[in-house]
Protein backbone atom coordinates (compact mmCIF):
# COMPACT_ATOMS: atom_id res chain seq x y z
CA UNK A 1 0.00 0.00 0.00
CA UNK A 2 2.75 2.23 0.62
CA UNK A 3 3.75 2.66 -3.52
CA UNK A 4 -0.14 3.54 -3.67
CA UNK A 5 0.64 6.37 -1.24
CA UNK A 6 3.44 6.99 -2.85
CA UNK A 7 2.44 7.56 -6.07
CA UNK A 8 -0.96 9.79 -4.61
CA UNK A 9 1.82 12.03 -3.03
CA UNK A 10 3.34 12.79 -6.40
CA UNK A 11 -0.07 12.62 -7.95
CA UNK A 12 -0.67 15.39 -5.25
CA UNK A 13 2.11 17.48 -6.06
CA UNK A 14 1.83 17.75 -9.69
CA UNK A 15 -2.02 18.23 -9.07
CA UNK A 16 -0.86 21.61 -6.71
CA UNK A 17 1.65 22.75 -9.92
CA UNK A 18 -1.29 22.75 -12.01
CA UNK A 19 -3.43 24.32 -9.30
CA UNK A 20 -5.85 21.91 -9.76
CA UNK A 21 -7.64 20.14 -6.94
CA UNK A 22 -6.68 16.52 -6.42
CA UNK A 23 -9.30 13.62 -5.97
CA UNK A 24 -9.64 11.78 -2.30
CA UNK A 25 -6.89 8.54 -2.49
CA UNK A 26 -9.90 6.16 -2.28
CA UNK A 27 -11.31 7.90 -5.71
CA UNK A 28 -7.28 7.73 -6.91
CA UNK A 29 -6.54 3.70 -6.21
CA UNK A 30 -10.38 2.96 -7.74
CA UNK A 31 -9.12 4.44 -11.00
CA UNK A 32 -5.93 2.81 -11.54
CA UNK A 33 -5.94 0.44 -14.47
CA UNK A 34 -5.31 -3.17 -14.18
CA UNK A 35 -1.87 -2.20 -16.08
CA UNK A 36 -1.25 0.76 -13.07
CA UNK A 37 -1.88 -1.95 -10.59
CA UNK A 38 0.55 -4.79 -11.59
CA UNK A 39 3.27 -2.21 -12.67
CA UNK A 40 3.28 -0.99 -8.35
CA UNK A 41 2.78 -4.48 -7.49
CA UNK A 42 5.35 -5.56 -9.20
CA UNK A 43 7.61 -2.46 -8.29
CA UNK A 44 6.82 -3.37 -4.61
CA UNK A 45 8.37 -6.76 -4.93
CA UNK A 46 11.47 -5.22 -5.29
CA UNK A 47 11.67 -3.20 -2.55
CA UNK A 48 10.27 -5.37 -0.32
């Protein structure tokens, strides 16, 4: 769950540089694709 976070942080921060308002992180995980999903799985393998 952490690379989730993670990743909602940066989504976060670019989401401030536009000045646009980010979506809640429950909104953010629901709308990963399957693709998004096994790419931070699979990233949190190796740093595990």
């Amino acid at each position: 769950m952490t690379m989730y976070q993670e990743g909602y942080r940066f989504y976060c921060e670019m989401c401030e540089s536009f000045g646009i308002e980010a979506i809640p992180f429950r909104y953010y995980v629901l709308q990963l694709s399957q693709e998004q999903l096994t790419a931070y799985n699979e990233q949190a393998q190796f740093v595990i």
